[in-house]
Protein backbone atom coordinates (compact mmCIF):
# COMPACT_ATOMS: atom_id res chain seq x y z
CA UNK A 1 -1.16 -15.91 14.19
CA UNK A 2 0.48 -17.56 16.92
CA UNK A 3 4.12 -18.90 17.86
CA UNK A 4 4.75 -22.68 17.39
CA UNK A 5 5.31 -24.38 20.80
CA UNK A 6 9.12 -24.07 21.31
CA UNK A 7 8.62 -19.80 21.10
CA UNK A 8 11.06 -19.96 18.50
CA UNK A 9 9.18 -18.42 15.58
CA UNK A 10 5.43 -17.45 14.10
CA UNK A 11 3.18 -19.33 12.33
CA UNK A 12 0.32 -18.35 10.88
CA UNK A 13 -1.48 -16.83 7.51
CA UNK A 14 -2.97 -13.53 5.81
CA UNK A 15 -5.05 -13.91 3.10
CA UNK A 16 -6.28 -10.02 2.04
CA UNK A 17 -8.29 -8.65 -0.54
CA UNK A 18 -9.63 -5.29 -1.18
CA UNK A 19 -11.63 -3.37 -3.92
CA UNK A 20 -10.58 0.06 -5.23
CA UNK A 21 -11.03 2.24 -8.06
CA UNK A 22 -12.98 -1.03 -10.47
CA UNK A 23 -10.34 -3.15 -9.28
CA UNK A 24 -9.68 -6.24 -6.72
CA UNK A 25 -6.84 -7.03 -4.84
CA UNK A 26 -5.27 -9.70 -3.27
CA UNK A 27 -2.27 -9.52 -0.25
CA UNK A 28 -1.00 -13.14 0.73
CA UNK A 29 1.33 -13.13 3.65
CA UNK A 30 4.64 -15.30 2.84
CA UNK A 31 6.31 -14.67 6.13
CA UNK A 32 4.90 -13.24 9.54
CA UNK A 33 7.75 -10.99 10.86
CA UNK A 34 6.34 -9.91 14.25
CA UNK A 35 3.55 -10.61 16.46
CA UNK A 36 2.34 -8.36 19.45
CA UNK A 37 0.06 -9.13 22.43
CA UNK A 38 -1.63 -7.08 25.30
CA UNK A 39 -4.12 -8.70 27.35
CA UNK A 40 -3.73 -6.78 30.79
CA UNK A 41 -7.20 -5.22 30.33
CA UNK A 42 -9.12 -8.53 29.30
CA UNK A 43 -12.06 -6.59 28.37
CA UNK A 44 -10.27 -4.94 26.01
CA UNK A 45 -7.34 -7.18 24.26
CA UNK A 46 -5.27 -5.92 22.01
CA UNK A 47 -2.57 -7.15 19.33
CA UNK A 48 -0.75 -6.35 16.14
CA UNK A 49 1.15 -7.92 13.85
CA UNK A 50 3.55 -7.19 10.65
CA UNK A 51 3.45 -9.69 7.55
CA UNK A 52 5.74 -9.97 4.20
CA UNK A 53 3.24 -10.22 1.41
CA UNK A 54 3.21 -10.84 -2.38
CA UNK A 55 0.21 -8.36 -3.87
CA UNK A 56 -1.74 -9.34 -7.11
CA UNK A 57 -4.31 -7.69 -8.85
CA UNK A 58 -7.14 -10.31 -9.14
CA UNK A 59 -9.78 -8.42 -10.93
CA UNK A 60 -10.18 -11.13 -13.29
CA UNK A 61 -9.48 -14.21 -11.49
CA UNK A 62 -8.49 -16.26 -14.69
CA UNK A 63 -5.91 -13.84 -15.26
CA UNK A 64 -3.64 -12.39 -12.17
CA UNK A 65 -1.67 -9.54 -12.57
CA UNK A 66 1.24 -10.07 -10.47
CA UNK A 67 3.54 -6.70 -12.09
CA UNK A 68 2.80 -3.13 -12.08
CA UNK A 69 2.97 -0.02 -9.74
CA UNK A 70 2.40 -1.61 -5.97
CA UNK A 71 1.85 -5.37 -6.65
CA UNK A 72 4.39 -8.04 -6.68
CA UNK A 73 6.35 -9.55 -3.45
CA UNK A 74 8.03 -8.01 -0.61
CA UNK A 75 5.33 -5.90 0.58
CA UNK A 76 4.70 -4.91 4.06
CA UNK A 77 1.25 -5.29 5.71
CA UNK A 78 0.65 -4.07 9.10
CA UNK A 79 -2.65 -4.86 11.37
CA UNK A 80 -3.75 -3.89 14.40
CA UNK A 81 -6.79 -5.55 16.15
CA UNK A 82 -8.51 -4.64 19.56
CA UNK A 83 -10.62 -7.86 20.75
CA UNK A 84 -13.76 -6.42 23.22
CA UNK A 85 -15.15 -10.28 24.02
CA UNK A 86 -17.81 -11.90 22.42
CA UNK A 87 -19.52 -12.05 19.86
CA UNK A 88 -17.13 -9.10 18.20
CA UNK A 89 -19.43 -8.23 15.88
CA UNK A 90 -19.60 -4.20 15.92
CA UNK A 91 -17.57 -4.26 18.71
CA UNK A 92 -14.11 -5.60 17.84
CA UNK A 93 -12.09 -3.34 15.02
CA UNK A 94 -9.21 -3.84 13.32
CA UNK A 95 -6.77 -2.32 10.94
CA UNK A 96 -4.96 -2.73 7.33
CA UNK A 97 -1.86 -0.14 6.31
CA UNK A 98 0.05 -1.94 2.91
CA UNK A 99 3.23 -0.04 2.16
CA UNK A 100 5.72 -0.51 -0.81
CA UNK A 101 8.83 0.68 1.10
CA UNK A 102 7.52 4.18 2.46
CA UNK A 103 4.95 4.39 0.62
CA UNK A 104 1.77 4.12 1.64
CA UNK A 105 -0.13 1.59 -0.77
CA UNK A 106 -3.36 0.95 1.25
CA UNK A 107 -5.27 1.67 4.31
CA UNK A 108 -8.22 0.87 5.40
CA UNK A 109 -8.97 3.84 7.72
CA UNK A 110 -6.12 6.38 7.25
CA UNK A 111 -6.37 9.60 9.77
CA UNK A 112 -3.52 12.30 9.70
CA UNK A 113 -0.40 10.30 9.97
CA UNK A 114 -1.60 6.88 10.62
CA UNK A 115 -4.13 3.95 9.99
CA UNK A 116 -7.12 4.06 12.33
CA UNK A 117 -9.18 1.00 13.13
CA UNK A 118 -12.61 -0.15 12.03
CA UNK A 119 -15.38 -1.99 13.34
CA UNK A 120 -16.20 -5.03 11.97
CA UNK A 121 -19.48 -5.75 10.09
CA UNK A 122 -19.45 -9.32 10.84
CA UNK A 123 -17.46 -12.16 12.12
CA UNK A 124 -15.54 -12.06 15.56
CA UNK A 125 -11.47 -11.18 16.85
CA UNK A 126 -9.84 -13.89 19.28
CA UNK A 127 -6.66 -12.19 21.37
CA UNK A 128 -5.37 -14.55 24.26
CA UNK A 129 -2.32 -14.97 26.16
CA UNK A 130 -0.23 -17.07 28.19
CA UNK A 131 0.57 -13.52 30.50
CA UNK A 132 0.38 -10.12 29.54
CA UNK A 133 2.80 -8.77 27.70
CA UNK A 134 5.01 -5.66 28.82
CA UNK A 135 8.00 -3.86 26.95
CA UNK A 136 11.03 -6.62 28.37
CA UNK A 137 9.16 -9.67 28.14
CA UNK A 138 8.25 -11.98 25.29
CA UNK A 139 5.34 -13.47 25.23
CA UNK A 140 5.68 -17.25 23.61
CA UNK A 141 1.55 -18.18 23.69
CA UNK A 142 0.70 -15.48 22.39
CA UNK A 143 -2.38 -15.98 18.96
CA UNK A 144 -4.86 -14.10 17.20
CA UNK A 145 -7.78 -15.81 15.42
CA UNK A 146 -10.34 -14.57 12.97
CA UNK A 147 -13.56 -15.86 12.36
CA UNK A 148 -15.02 -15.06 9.12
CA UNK A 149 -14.37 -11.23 10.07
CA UNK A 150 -15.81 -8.61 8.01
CA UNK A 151 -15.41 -5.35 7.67
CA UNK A 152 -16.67 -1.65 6.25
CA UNK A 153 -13.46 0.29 4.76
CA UNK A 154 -13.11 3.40 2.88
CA UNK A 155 -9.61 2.88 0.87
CA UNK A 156 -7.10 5.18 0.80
CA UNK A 157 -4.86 4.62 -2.32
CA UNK A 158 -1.32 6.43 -2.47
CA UNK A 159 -1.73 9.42 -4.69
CA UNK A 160 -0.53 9.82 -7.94
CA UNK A 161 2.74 11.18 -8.63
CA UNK A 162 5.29 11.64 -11.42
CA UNK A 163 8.53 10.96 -11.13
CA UNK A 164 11.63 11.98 -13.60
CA UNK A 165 15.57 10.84 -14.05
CA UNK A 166 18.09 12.28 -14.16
CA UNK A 167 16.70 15.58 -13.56
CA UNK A 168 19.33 17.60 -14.27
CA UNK A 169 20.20 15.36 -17.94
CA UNK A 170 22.60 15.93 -20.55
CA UNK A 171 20.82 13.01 -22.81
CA UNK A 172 17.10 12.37 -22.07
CA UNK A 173 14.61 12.01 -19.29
CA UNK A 174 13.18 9.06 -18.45
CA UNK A 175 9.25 9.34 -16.63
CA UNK A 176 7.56 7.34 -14.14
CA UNK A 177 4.07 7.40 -12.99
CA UNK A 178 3.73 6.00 -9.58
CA UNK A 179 -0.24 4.85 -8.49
CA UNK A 180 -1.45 5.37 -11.67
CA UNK A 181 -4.59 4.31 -13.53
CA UNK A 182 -5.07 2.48 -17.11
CA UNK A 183 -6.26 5.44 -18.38
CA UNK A 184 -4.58 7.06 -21.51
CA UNK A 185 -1.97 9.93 -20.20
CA UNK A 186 -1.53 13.49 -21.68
CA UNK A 187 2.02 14.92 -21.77
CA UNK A 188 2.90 18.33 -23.08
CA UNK A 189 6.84 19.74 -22.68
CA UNK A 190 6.82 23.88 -22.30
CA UNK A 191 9.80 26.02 -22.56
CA UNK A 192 11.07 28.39 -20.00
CA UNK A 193 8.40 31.07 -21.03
CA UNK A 194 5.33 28.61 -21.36
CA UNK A 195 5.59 27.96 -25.10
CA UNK A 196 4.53 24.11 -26.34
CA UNK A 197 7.48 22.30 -27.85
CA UNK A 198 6.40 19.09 -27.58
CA UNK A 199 3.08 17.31 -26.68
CA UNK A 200 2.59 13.10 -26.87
CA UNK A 201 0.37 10.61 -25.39
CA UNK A 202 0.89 6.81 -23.75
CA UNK A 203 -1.52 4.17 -22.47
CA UNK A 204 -1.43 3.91 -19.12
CA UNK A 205 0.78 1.49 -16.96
CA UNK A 206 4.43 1.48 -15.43
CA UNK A 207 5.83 2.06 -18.80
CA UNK A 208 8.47 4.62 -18.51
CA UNK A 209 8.23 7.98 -21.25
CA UNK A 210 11.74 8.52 -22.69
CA UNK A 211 12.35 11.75 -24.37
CA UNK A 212 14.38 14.84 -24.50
CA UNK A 213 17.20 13.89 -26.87
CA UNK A 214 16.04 16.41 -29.06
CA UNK A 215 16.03 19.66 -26.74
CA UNK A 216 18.44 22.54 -26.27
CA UNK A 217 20.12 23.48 -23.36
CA UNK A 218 18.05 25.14 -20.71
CA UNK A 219 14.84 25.49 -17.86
CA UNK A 220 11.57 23.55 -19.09
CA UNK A 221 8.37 22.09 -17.90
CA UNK A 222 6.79 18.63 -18.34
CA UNK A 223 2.89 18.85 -17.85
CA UNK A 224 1.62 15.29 -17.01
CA UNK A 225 -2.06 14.89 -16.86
CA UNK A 226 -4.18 11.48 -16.33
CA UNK A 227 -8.12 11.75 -16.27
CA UNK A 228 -8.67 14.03 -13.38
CA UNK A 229 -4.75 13.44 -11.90
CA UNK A 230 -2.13 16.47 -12.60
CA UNK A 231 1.06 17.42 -12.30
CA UNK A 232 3.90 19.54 -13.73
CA UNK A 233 7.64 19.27 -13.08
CA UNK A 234 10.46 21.18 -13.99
CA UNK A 235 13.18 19.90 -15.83
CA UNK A 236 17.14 21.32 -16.74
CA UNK A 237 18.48 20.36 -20.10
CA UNK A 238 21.97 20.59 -19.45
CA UNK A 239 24.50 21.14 -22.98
């Protein structure tokens, strides 16, 4: 990542993938939106950077999955990188957060409220700098280089969750599962005092549930349940 030579905008690539839950992913950066550079402690450089990027499930690579909860353009990827000389192995560390808006799609180290970095198994960071950089200047020589860096990551997927509109309805409901799996997915409707009056199932995916047409007037609950994932919403059937 650096600036071209006129300091007039960023150059530079992110090519990301990451395994999680049977599944490989791919984040390729399609515009660099802002690049950061501290080099005032040179034994200890730092730098981050923001990227747009267009996510794609690549599990099979014959085959890329480009739709679905999470993948598709206009995603946000946001790494930070601390450079302690050479060679970097187990020494330099670096970071990955992927959001989808506000939410949180992937980290590579996430801690309380924020991603943490890791060090890297293999390969080397390269921070340098024209000057150091300080809150009112811009610094127009500023790059980051990888070389063949590797790390160890625990992903942290964003959790399921259900989501359902309009909630209050006088039709139907419409459903939404957000960061869910392929697995199939168990839906039972109670009434206001926990009696079954309607149960169906779905294959998994971003396939919205429509339903509801068919109820009276009053409180109920939607029980949504996928492998070991839960949850239970209510819902008002207005007349």
């Amino acid at each position: 990542m650096k600036y071209n030579k006129k300091g007039t905008s960023l150059q530079g690539k992110l090519n990301f993938i990451w395994r999680s839950g049977g599944k490989t992913y791919q984040a390729k950066s399609t515009a660099i939106d802002a690049l950061g550079v501290d080099v005032s402690n040179p034994a200890v450089a730092t730098a981050n950077f923001t990227s747009k990027c267009t996510v794609t499930d690549i599990t099979d690579p014959d085959n890329p999955i480009t739709t679905g909860p999470n993948l598709g353009g206009n995603r946000i990827m946001q790494v930070t990188m601390t450079d302690r000389g050479e060679p970097g192995i187990n020494s330099d560390d670096i970071g990955f957060a992927l959001w989808n808006g506000n939410t949180l799609v992937y980290s590579s180290k996430w801690i309380a409220t924020n991603t943490v970095n890791t060090l890297l198994a293999g390969g080397n960071l390269v921070i340098h700098s024209g000057f150091s950089v300080s809150p009112t200047n811009v610094n127009n020589n500023n790059t980051i280089t990888t070389r063949n860096a590797q790390m160890e990551v625990t992903p942290i997927v964003a959790p399921f969750n259900v989501k359902v509109f309009p909630n209050p309805s006088q039709d139907q409901f419409s459903l939404y599962l957000e960061n869910a799996s392929n697995d199939k997915v168990h839906i039972v409707v109670y009434d206001a005092m926990g009696r079954e009056v309607k149960k169906f199932e779905k294959e998994g995916g971003n396939i919205p549930v429509i339903f509801g047409r068919d109820l009276k007037g009053g409180s109920y609950f939607v029980e949504v349940r996928q492998g070991e994932n839960h949850k239970t919403i209510k819902l008002i059937k207005q007349n």
